[in-house]
N, C-alpha and C. Protein backbone atom coordinates (compact mmCIF):
# COMPACT_ATOMS: atom_id res chain seq x y z
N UNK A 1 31.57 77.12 64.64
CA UNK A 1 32.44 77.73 65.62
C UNK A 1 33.50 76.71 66.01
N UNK A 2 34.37 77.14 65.97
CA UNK A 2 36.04 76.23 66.07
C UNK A 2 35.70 76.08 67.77
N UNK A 3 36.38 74.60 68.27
CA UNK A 3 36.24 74.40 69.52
C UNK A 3 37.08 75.00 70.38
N UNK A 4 38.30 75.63 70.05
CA UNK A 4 39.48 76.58 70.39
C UNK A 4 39.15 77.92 70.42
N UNK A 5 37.84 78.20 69.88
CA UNK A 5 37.02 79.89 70.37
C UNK A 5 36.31 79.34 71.45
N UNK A 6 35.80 78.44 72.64
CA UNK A 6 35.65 78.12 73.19
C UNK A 6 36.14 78.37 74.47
N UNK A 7 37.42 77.74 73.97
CA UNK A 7 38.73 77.61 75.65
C UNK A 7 38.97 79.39 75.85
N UNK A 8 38.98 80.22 74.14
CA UNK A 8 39.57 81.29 74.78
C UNK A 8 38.02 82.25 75.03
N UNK A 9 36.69 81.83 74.55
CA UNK A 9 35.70 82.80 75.12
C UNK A 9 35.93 82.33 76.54
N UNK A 10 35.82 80.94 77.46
CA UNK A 10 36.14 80.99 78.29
C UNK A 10 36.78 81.90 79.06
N UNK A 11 38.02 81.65 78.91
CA UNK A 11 39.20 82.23 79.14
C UNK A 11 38.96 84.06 79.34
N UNK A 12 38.44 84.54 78.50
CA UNK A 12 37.73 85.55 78.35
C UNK A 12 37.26 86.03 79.56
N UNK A 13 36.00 85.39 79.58
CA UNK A 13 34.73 85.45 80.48
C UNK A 13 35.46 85.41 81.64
N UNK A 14 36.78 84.25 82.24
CA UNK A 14 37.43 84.75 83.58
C UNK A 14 38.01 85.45 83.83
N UNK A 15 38.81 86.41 82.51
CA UNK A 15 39.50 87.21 82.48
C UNK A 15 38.86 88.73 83.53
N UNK A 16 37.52 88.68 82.88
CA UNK A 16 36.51 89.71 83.48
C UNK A 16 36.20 89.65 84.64
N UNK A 17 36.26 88.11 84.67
CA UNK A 17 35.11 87.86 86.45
C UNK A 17 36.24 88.42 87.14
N UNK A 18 37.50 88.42 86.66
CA UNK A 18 38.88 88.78 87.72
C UNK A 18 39.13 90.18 88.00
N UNK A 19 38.43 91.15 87.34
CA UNK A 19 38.06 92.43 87.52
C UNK A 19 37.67 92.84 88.81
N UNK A 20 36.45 92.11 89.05
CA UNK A 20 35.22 92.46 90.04
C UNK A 20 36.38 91.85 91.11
N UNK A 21 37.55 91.09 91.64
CA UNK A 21 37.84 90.35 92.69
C UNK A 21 38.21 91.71 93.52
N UNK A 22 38.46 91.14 94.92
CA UNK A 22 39.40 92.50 95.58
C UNK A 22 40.55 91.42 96.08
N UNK A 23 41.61 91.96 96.40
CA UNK A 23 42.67 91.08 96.51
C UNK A 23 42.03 90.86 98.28
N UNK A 24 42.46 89.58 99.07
CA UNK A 24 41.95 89.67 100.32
C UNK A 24 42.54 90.52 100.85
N UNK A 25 43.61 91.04 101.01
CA UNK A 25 43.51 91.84 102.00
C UNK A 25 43.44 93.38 102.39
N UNK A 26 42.43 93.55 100.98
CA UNK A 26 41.60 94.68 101.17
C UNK A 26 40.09 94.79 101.19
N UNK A 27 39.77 93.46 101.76
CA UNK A 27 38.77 93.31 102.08
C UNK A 27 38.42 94.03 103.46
N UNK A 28 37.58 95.02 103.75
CA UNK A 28 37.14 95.64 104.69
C UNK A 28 36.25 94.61 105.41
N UNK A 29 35.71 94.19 105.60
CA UNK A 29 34.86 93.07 106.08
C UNK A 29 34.84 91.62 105.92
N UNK A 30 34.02 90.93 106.55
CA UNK A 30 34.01 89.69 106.21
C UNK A 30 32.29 89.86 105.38
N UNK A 31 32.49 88.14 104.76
CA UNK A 31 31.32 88.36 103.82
C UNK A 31 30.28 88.02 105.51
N UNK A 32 28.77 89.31 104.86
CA UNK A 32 27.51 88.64 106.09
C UNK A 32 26.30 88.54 105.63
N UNK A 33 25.85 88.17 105.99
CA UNK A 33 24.24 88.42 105.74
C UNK A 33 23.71 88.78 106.61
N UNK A 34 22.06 89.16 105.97
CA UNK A 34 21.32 90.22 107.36
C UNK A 34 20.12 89.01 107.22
N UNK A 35 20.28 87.94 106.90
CA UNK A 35 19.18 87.33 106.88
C UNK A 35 19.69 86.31 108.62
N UNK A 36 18.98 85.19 109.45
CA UNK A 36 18.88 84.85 110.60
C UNK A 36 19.95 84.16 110.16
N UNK A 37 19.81 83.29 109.50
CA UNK A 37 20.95 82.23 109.02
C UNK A 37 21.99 82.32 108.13
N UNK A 38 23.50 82.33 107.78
CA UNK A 38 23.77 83.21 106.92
C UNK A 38 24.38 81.77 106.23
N UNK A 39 24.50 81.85 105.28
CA UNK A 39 25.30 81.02 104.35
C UNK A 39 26.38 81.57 103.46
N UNK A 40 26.73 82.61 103.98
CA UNK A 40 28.25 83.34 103.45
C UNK A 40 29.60 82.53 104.06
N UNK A 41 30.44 82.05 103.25
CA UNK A 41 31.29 81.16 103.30
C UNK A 41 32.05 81.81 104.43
N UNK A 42 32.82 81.11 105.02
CA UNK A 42 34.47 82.09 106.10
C UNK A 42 35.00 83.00 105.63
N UNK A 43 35.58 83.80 105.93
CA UNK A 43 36.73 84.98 105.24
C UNK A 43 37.58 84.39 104.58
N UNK A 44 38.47 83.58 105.30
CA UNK A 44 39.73 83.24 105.09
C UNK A 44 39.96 81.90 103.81
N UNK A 45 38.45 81.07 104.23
CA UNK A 45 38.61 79.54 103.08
C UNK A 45 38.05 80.59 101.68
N UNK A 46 37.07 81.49 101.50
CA UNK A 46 36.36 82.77 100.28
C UNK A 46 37.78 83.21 99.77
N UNK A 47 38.99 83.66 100.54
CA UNK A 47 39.75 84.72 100.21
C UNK A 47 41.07 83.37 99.41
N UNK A 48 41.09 82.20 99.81
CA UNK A 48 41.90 81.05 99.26
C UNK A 48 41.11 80.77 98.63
N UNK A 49 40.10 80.10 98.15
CA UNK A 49 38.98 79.89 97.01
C UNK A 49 39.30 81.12 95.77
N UNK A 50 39.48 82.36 95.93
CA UNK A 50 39.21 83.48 95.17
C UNK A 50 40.18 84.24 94.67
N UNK A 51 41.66 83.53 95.68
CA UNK A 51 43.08 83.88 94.99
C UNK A 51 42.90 82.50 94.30
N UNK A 52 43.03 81.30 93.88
CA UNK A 52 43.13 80.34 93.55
C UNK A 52 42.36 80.54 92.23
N UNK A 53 41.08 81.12 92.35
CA UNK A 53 40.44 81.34 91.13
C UNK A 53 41.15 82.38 89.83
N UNK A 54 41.42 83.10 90.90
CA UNK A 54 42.16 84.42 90.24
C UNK A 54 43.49 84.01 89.21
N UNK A 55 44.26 83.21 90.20
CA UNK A 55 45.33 82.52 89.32
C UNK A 55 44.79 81.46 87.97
N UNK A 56 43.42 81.06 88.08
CA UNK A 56 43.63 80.21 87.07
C UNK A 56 42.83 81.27 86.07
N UNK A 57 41.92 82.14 86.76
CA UNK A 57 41.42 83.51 85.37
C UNK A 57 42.61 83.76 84.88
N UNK A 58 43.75 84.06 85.27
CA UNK A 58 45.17 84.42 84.48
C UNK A 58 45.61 83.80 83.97
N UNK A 59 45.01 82.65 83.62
CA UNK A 59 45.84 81.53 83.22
C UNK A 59 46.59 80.52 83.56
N UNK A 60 46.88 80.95 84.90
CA UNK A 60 48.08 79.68 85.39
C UNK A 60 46.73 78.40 85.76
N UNK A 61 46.94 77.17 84.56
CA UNK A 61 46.38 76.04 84.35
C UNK A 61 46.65 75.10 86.04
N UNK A 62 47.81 75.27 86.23
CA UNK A 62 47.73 74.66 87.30
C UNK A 62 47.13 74.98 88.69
N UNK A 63 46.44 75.87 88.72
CA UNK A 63 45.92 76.52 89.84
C UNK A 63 44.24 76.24 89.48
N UNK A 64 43.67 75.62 88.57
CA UNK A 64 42.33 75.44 88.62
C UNK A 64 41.63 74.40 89.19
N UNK A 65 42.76 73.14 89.43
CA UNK A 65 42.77 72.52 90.82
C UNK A 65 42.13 72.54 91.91
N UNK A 66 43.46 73.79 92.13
CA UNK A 66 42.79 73.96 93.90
C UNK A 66 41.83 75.05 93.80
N UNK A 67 41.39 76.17 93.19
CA UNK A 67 40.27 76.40 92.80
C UNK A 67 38.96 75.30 93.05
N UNK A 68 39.37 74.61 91.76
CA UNK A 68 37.99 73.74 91.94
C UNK A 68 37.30 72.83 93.03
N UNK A 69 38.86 72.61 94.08
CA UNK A 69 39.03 71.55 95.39
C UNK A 69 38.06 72.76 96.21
N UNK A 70 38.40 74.09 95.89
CA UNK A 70 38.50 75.12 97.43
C UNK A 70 36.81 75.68 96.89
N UNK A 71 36.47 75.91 95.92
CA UNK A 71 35.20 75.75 95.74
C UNK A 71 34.50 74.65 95.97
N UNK A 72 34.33 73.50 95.38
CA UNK A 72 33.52 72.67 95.71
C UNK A 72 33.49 72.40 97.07
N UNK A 73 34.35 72.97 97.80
CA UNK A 73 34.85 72.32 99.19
C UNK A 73 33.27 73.28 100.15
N UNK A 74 33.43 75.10 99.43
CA UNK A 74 33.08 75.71 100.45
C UNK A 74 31.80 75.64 99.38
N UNK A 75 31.37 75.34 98.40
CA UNK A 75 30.06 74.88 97.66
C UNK A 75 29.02 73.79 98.16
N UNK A 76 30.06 72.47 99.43
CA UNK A 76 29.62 71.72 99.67
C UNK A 76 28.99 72.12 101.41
N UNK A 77 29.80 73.10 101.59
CA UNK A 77 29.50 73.47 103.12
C UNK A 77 28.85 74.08 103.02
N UNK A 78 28.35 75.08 101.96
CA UNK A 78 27.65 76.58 102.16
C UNK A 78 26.54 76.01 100.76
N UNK A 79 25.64 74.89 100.53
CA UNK A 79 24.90 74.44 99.46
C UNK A 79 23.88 75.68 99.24
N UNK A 80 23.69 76.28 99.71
CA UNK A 80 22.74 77.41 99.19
C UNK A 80 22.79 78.70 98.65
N UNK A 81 24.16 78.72 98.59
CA UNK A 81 24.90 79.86 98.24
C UNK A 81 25.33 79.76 97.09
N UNK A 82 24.38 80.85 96.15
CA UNK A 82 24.45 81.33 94.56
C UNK A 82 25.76 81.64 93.90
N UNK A 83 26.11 82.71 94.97
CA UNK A 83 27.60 83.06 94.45
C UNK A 83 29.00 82.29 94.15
N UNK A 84 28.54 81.15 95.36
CA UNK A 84 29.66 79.88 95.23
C UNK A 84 29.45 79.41 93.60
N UNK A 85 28.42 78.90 94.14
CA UNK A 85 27.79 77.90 93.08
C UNK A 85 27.84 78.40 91.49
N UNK A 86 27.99 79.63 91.55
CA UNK A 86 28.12 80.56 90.00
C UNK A 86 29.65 81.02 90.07
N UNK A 87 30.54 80.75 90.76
CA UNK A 87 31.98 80.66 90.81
C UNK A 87 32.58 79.11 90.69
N UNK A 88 31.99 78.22 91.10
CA UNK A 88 32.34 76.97 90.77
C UNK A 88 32.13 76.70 89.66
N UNK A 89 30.87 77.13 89.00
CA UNK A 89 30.33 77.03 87.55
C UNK A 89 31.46 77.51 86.40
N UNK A 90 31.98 78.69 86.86
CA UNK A 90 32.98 79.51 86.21
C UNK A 90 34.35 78.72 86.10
N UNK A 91 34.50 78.13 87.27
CA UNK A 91 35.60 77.18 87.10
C UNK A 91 35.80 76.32 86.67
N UNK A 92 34.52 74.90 86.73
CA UNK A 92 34.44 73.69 85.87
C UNK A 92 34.67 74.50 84.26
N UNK A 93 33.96 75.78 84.08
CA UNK A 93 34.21 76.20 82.42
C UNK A 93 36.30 75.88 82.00
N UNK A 94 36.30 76.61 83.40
CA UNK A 94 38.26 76.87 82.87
C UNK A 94 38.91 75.70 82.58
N UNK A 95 38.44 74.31 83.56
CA UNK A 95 39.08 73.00 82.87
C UNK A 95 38.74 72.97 81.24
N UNK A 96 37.69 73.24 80.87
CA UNK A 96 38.12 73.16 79.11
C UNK A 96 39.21 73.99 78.44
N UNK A 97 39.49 74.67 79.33
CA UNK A 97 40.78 75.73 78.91
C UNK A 97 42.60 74.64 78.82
N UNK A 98 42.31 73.85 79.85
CA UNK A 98 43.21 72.62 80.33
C UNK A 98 42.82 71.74 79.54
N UNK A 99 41.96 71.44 79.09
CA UNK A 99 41.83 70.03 78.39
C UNK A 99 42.44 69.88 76.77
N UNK A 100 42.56 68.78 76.75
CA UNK A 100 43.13 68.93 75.36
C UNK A 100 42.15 67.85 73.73
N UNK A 101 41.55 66.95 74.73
CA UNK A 101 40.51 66.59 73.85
C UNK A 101 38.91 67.78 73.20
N UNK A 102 38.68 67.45 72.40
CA UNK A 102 37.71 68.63 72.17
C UNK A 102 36.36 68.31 73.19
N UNK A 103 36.19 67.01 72.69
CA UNK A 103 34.83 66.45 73.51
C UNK A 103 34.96 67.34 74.99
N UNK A 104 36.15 67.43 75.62
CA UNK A 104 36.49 67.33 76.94
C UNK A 104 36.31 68.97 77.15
N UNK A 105 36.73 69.69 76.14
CA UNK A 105 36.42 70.74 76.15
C UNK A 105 34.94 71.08 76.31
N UNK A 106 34.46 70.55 75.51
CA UNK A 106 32.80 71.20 75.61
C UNK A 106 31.98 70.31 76.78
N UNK A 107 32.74 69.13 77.08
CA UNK A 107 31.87 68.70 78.35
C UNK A 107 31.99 69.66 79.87
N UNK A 108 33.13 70.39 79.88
CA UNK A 108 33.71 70.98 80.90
C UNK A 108 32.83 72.69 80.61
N UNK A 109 32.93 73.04 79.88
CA UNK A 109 31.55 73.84 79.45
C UNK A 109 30.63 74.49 79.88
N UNK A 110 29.93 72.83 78.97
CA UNK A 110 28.08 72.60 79.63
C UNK A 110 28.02 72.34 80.99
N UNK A 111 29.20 71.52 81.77
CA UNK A 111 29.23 71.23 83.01
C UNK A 111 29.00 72.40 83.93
N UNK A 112 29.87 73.59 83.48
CA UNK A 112 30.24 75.01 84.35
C UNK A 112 28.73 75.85 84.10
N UNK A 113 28.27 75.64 82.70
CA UNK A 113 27.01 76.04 82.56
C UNK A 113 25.82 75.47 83.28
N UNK A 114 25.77 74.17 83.69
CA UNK A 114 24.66 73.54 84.20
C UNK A 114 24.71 74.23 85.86
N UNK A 115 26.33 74.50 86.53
CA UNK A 115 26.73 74.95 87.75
C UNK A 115 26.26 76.33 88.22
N UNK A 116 26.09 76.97 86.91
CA UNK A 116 25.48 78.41 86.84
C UNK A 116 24.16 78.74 86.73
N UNK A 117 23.09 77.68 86.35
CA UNK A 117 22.25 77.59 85.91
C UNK A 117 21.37 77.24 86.74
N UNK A 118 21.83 76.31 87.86
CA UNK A 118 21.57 76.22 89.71
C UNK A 118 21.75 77.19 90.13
N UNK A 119 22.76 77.96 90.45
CA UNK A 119 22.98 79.45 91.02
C UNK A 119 21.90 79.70 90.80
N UNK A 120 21.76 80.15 89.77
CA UNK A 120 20.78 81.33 89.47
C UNK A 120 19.42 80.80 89.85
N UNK A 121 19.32 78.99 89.67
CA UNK A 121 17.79 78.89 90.43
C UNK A 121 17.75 79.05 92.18
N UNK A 122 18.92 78.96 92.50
CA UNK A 122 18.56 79.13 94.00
C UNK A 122 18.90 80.40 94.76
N UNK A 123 18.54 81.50 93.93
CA UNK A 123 18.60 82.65 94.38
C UNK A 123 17.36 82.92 94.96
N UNK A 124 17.15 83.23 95.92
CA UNK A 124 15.66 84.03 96.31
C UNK A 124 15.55 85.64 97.25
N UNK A 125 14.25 86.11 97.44
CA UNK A 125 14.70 87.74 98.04
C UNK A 125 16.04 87.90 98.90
N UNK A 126 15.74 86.61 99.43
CA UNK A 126 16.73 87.20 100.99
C UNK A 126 18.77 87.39 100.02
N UNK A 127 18.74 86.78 98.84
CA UNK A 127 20.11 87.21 98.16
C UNK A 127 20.38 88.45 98.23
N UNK A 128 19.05 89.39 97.78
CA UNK A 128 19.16 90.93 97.55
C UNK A 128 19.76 91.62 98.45
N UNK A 129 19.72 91.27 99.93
CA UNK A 129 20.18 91.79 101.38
C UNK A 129 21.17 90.97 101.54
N UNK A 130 21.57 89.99 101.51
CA UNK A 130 23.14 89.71 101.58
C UNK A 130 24.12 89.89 101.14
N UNK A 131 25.46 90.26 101.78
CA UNK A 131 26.20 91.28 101.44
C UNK A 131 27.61 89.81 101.26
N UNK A 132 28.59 90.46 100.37
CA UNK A 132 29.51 89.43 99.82
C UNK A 132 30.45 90.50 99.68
N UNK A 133 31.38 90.83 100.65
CA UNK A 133 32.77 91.75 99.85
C UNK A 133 31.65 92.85 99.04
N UNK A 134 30.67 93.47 100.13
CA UNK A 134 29.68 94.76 100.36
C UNK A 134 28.86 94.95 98.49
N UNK A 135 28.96 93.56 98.15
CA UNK A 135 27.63 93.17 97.14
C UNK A 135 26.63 92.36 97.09
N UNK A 136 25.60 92.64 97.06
CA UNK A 136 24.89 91.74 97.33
C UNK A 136 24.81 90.59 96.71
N UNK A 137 24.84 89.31 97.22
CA UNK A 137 24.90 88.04 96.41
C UNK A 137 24.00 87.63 95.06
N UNK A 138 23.20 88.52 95.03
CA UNK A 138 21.93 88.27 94.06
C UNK A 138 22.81 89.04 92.30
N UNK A 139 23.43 90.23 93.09
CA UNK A 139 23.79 91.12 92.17
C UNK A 139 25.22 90.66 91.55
N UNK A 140 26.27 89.79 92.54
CA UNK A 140 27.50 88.92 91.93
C UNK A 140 26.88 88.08 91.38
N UNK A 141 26.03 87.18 91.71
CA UNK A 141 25.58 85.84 91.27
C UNK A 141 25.08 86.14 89.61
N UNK A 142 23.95 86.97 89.57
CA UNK A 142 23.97 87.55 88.36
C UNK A 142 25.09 87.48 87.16
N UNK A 143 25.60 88.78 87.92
CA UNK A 143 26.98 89.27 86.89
C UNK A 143 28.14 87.91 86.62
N UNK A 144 28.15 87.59 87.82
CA UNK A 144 28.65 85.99 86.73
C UNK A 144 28.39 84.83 86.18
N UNK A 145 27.22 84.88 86.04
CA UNK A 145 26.23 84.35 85.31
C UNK A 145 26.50 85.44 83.87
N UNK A 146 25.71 86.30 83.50
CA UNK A 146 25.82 87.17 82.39
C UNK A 146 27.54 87.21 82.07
N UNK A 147 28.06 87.28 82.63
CA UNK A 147 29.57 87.73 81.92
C UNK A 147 29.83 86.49 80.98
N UNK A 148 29.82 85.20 82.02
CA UNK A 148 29.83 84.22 81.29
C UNK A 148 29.24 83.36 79.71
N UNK A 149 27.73 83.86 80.47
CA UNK A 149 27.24 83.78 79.20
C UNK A 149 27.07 84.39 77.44
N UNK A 150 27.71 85.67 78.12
CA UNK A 150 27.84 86.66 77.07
C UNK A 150 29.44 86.12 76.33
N UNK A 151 30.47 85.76 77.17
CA UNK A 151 31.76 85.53 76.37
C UNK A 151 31.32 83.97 75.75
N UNK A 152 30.54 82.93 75.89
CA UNK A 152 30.27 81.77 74.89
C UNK A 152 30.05 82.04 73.84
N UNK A 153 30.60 81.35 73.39
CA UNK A 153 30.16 81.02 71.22
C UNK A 153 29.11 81.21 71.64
N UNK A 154 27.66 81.72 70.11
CA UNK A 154 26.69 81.23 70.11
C UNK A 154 26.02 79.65 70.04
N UNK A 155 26.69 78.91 69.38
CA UNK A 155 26.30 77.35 70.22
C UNK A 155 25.93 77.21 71.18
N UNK A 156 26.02 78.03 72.17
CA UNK A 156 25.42 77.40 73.35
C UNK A 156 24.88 78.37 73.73
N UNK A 157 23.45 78.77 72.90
CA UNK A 157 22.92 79.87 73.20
C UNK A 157 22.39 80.54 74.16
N UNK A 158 23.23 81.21 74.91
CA UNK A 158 23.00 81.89 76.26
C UNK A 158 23.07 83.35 76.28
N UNK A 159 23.25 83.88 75.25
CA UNK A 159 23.59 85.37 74.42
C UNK A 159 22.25 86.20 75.30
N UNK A 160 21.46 85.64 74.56
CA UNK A 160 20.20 85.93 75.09
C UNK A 160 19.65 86.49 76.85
N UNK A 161 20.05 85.26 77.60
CA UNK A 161 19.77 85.19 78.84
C UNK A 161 21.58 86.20 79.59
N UNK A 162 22.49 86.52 79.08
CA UNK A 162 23.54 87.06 79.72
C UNK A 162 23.14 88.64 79.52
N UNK A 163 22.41 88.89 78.28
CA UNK A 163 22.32 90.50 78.24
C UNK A 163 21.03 90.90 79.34
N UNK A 164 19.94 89.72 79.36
CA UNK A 164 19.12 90.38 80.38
C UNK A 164 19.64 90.27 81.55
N UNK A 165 20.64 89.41 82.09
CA UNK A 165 20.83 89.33 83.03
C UNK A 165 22.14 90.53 83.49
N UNK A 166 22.52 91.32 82.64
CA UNK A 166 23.00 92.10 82.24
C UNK A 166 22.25 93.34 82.23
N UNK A 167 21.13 93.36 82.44
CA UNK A 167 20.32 94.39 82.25
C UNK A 167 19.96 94.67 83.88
N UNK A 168 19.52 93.02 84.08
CA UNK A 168 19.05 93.70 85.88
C UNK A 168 19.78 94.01 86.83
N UNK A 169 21.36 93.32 86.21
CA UNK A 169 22.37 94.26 87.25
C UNK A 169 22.72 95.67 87.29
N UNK A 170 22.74 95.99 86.01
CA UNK A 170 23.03 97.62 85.33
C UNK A 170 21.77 98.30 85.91
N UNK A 171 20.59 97.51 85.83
CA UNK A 171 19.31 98.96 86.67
C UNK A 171 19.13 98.42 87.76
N UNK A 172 19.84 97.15 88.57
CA UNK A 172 19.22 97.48 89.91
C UNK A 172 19.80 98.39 91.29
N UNK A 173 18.72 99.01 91.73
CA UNK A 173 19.39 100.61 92.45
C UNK A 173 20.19 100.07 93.56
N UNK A 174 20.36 98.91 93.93
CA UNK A 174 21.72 98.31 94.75
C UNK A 174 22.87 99.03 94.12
N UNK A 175 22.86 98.27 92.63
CA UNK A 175 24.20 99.04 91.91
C UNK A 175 25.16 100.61 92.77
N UNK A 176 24.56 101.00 92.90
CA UNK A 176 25.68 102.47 93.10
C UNK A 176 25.99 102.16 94.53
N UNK A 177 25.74 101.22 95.49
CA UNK A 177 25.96 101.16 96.62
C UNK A 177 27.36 99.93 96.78
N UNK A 178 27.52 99.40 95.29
CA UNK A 178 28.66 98.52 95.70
C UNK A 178 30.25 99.14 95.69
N UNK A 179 30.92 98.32 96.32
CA UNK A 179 32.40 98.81 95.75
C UNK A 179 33.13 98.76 94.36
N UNK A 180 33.69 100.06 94.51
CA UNK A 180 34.14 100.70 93.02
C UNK A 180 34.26 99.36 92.12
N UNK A 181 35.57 98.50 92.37
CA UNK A 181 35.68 97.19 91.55
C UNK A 181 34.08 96.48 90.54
N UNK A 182 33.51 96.54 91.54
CA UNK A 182 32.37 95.58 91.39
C UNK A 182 31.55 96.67 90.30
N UNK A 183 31.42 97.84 90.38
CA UNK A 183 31.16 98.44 89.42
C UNK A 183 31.85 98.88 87.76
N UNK A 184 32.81 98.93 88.37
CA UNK A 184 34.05 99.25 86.89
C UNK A 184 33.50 97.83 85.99
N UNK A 185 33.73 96.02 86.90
CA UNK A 185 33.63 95.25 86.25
C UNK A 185 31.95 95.29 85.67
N UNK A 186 31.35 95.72 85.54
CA UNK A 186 29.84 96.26 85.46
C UNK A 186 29.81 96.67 83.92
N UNK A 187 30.56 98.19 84.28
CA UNK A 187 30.36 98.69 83.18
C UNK A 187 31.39 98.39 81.73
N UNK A 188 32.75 97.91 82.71
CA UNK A 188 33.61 97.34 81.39
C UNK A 188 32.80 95.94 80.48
N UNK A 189 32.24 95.19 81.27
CA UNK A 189 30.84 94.39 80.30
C UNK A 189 29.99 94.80 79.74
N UNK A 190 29.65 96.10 80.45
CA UNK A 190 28.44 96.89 79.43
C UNK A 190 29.09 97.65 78.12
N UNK A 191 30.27 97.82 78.45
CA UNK A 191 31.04 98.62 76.74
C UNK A 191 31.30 97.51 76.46
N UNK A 192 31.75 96.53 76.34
CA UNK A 192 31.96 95.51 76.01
C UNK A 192 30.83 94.91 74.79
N UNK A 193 30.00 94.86 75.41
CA UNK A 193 28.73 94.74 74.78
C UNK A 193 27.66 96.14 73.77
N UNK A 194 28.66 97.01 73.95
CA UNK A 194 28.06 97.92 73.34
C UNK A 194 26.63 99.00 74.22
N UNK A 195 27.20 98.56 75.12
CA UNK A 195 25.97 99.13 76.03
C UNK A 195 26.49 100.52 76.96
N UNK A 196 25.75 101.39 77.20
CA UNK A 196 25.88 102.51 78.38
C UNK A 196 25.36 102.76 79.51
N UNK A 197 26.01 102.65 81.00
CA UNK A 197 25.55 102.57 81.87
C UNK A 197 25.06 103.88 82.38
């Protein structure tokens, strides 16, 4: 696999995550949780974190920056929070999109992969009931986890772990309760993949 199918499965994989976004200011709510303590980031630093991301899913290289500043920033304040932590993951991937050495490419990668790979271990029940832009964090955290993993080369065999994880978002009965976006980006991964929701 050429290291330049890489930058653009990347590239790919944010292309999608940029589906599921809502622009902020059609955000009906702020992100909450129903658990005592909430670790859902601010409105306002989530909605600059998530235009910032958005610009560098499109490509504009120079915006993965402050992305990565405005994530790690609210990754470092909000440490328990999956969804960050599997959006920061997504972003260390996009610097291989910027890089121009190969090494640098695939270190930026495995890096975004190792970022995702925490997410997903520090998910526990109480994710299922927390609500993120009216999805539950368990069910974003997931899906960008799987999106991701599904647009990598096979080299870095994650094929595997993106379709199941792909599977428990598509049957879990949360699903029909999220907003439209968050579903379209759902099922445009599931045709994507050859699958029917």
């Amino acid at each position: 696999m050429r290291l330049s199918s890489l930058s653009t499965a990347v590239a790919l994989a944010a292309a999608i995550l940029v589906a599921l976004q809502v622009p902020a200011t059609a955000h009906a709510a702020s992100p909450t949780a129903t658990a005592s303590t909430s670790v859902a980031p601010a409105n306002k630093a989530w909605a600059h974190a998530l235009a910032q991301f958005q610009k560098a899913a499109k490509g504009d290289d120079s915006a993965i920056d402050d992305a990565l500043a405005a994530l790690t920033s609210l990754s470092a304040a909000h440490p328990g929070h999956p969804a960050l932590k599997a959006y920061l993951g997504a972003t260390v991937a996009m610097q291989g999109r910027a890089a121009w050495l190969p090494w640098r490419k695939m270190r930026h990668a495995e890096d975004g992969l190792a970022q995702i790979d925490k997410a997903l271990s520090l998910l526990t029940p109480v994710h299922q009931s927390m609500l993120q832009r009216g999805v539950p964090v368990a069910l974003e955290t997931k899906f960008v986890a799987a999106n991701t993993f599904l647009k990598l080369p096979s080299m870095f065999m994650r094929h595997e772990r993106g379709q199941a994880l792909l599977s428990e978002v598509m049957n879990s009965p949360q699903l029909s309760a999220t907003p439209p976006e968050f579903k379209a980006a759902v099922r445009a991964l599931a045709t994507a993949q050859g699958r029917s929701q």
